[in-house]
N, C-alpha and C. Protein backbone atom coordinates (compact mmCIF):
# COMPACT_ATOMS: atom_id res chain seq x y z
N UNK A 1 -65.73 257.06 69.88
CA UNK A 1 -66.60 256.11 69.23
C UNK A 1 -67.90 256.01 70.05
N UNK A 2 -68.78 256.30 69.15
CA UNK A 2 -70.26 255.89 70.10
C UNK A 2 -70.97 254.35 69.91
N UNK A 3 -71.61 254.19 71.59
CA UNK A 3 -72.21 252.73 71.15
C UNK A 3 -73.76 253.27 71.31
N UNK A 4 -74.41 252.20 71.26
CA UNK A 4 -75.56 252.08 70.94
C UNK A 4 -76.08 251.66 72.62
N UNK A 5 -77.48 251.77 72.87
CA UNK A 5 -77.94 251.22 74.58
C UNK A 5 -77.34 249.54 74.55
N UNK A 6 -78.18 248.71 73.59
CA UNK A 6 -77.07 247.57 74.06
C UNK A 6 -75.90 246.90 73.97
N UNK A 7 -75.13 247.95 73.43
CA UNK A 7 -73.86 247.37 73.22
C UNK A 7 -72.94 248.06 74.63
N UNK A 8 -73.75 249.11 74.86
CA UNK A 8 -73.01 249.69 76.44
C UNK A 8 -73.11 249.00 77.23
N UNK A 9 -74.66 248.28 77.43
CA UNK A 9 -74.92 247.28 78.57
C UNK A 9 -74.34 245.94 78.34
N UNK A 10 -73.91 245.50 77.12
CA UNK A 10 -73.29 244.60 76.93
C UNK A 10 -71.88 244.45 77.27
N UNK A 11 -70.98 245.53 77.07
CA UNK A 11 -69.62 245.56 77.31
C UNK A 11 -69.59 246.17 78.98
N UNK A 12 -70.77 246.80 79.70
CA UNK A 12 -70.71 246.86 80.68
C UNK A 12 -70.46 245.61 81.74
N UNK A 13 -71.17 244.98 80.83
CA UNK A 13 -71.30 243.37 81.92
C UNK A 13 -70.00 242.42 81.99
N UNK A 14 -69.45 242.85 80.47
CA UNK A 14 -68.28 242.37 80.10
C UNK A 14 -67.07 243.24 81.04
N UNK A 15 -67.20 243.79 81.67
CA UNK A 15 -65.99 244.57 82.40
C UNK A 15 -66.19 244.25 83.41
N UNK A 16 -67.52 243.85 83.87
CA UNK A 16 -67.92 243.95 85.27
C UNK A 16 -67.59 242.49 85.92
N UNK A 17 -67.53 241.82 84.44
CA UNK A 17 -67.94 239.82 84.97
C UNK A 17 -67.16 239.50 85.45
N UNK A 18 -65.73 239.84 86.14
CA UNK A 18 -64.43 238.88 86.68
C UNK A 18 -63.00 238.65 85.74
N UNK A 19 -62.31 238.39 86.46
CA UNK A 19 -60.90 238.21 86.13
C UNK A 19 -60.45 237.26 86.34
N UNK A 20 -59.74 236.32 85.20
CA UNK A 20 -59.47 235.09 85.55
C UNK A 20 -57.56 235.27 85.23
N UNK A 21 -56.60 235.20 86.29
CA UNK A 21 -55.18 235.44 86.24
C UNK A 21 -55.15 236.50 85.18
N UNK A 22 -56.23 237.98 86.23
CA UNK A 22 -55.64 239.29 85.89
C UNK A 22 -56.22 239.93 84.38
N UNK A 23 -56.84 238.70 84.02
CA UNK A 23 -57.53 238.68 82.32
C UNK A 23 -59.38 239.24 82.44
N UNK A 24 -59.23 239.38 81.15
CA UNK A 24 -60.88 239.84 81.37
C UNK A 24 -61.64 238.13 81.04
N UNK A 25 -62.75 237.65 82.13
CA UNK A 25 -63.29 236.48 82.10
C UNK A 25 -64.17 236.93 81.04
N UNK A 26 -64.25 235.44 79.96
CA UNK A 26 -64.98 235.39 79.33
C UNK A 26 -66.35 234.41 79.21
N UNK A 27 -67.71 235.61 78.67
CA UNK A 27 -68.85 234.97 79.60
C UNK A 27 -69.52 234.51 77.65
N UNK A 28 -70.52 233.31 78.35
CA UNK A 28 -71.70 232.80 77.14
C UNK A 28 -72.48 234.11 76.93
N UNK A 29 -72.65 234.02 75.78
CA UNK A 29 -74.26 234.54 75.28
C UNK A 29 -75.22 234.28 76.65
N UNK A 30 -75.69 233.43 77.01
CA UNK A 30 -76.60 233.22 77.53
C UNK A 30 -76.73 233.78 78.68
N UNK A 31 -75.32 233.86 79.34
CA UNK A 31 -74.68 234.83 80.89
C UNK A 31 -75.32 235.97 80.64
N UNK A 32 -74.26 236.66 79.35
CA UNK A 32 -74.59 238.26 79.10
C UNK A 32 -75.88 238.51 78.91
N UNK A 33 -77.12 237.32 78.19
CA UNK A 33 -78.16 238.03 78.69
C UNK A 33 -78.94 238.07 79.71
N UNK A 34 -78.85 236.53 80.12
CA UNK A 34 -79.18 236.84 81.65
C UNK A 34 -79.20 238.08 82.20
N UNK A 35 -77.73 238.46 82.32
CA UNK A 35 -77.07 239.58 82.85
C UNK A 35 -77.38 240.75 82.88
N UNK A 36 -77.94 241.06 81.51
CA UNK A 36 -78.04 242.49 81.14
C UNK A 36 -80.29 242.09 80.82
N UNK A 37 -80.49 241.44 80.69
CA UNK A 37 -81.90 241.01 80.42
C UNK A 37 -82.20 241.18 78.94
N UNK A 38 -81.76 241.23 78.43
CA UNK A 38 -81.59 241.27 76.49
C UNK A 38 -81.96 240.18 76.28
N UNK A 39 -82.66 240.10 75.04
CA UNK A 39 -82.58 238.68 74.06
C UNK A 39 -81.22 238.26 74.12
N UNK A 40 -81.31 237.10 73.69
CA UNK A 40 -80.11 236.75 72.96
C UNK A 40 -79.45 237.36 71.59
N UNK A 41 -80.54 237.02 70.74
CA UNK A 41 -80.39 237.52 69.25
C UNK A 41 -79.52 238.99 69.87
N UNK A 42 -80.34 240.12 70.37
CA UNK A 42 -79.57 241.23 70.27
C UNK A 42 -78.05 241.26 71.33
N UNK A 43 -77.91 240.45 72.10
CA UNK A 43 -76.60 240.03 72.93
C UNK A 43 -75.89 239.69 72.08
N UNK A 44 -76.02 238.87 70.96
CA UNK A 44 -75.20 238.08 69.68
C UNK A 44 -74.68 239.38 69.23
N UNK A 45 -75.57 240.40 68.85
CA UNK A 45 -75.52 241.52 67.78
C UNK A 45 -74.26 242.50 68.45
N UNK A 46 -74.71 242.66 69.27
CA UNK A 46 -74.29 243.62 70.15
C UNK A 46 -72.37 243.17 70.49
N UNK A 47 -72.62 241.59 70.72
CA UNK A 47 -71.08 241.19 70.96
C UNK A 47 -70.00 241.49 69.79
N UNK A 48 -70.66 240.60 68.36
CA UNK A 48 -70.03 240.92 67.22
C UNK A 48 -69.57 242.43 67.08
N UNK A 49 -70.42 243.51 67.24
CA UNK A 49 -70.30 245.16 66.66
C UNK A 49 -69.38 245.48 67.75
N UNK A 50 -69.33 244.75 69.06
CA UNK A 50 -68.13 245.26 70.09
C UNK A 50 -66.42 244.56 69.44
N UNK A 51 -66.79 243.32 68.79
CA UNK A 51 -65.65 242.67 68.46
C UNK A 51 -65.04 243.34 67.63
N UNK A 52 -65.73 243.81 66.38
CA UNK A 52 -65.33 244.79 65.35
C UNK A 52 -64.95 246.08 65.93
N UNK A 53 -65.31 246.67 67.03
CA UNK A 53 -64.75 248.26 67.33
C UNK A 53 -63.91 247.92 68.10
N UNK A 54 -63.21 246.42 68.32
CA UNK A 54 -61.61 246.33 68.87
C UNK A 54 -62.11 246.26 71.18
N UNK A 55 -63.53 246.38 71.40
CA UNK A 55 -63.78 246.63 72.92
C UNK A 55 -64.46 244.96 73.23
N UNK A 56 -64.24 244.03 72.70
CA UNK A 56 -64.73 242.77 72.91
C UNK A 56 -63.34 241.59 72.36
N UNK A 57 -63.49 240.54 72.41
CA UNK A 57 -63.09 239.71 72.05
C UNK A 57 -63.69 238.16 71.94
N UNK A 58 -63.59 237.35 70.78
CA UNK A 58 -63.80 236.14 71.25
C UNK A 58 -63.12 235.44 70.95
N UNK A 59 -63.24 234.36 72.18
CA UNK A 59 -62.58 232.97 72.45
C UNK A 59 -63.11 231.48 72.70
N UNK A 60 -63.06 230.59 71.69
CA UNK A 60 -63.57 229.36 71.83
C UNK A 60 -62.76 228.24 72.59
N UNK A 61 -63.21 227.27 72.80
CA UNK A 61 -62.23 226.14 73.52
C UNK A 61 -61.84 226.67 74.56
N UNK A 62 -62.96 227.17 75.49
CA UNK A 62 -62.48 227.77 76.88
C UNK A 62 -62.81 226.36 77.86
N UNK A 63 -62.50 226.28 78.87
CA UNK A 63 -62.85 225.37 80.13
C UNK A 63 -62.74 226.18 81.24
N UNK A 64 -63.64 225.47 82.44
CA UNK A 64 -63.75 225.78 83.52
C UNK A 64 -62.42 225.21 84.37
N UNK A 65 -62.53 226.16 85.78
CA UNK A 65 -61.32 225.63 86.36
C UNK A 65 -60.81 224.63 86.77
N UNK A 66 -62.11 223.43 86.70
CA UNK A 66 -62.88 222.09 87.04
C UNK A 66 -61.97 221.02 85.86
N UNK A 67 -61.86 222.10 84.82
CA UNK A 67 -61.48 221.34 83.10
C UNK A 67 -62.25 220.59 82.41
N UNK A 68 -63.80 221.92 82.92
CA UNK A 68 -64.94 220.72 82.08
C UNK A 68 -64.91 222.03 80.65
N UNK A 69 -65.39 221.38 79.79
CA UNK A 69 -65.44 222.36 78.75
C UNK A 69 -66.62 223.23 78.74
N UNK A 70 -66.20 224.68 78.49
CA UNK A 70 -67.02 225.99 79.33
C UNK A 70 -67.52 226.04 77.43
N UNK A 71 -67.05 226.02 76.02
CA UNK A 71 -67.27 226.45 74.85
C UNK A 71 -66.22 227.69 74.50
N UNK A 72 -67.52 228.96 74.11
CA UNK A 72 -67.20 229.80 73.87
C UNK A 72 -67.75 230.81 74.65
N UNK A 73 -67.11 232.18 74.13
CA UNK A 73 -67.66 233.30 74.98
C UNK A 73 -66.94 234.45 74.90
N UNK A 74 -67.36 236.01 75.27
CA UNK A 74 -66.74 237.46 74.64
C UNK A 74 -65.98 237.59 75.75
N UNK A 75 -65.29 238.28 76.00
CA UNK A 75 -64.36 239.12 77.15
C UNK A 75 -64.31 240.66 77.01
N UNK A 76 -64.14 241.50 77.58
CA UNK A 76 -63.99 243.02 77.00
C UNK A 76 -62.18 242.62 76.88
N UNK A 77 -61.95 243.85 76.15
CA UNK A 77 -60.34 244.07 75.22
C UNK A 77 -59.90 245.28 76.37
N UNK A 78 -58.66 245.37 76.03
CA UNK A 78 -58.50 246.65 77.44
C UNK A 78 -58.69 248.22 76.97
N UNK A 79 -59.10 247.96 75.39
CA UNK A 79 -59.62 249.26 74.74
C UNK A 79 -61.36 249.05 75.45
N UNK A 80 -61.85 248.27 75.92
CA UNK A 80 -63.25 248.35 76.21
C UNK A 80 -63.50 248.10 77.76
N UNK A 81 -62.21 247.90 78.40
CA UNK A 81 -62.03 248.54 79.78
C UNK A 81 -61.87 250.08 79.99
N UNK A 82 -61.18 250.45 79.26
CA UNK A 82 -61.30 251.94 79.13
C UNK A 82 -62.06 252.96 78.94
N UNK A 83 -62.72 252.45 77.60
CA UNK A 83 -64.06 253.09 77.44
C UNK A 83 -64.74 252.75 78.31
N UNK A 84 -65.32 252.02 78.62
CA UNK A 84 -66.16 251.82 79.94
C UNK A 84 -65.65 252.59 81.14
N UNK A 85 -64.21 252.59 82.10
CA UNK A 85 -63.82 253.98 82.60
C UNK A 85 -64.19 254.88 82.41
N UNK A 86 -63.61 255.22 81.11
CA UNK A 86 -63.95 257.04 80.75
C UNK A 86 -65.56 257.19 80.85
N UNK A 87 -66.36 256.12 80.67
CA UNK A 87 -68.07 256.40 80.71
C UNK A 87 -68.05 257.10 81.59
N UNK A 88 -67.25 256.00 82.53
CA UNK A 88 -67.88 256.52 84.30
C UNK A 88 -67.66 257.21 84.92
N UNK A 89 -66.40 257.88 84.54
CA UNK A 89 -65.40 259.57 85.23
C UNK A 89 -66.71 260.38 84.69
């Protein structure tokens, strides 16, 4: 499956962002663009088209470890840990 430049840099950031008990951490819109320096609008775009090719996920009603409420936010899937691997071999 091919991605597009920001959906690589998008699920890149998503592999890269941390593990919360072994899980892929899930980050805001606003992180990933920070992150990657994207708009938002195309961070939005980019998350959805990863959710649909099965290498993203989202999850609402997340909290911090604090138990303040974090919202929502994508995670990579372990099909989009992989691909991201195989990029890099």
């Amino acid at each position: 499956m091919k991605l597009n430049d920001t959906e690589l840099k998008v699920l890149t950031l998503l592999v890269s962002g941390g593990y919360v008990f072994d899980e892929p951490g899930f980050l805001h819109f606003r992180d990933i663009a920070k992150g990657t320096k994207l708009e938002r609008k195309a961070v939005r775009r980019a998350c959805h088209s990863l959710a649909r090719k099965g290498f993203a996920r989202y999850q609402s009603g997340l909290f911090t470890e604090d138990g303040d409420l974090y919202g929502a936010g994508y995670a990579a899937t372990q099909a989009g840990i992989a691909f991201i691997e195989g990029v890099a071999e």
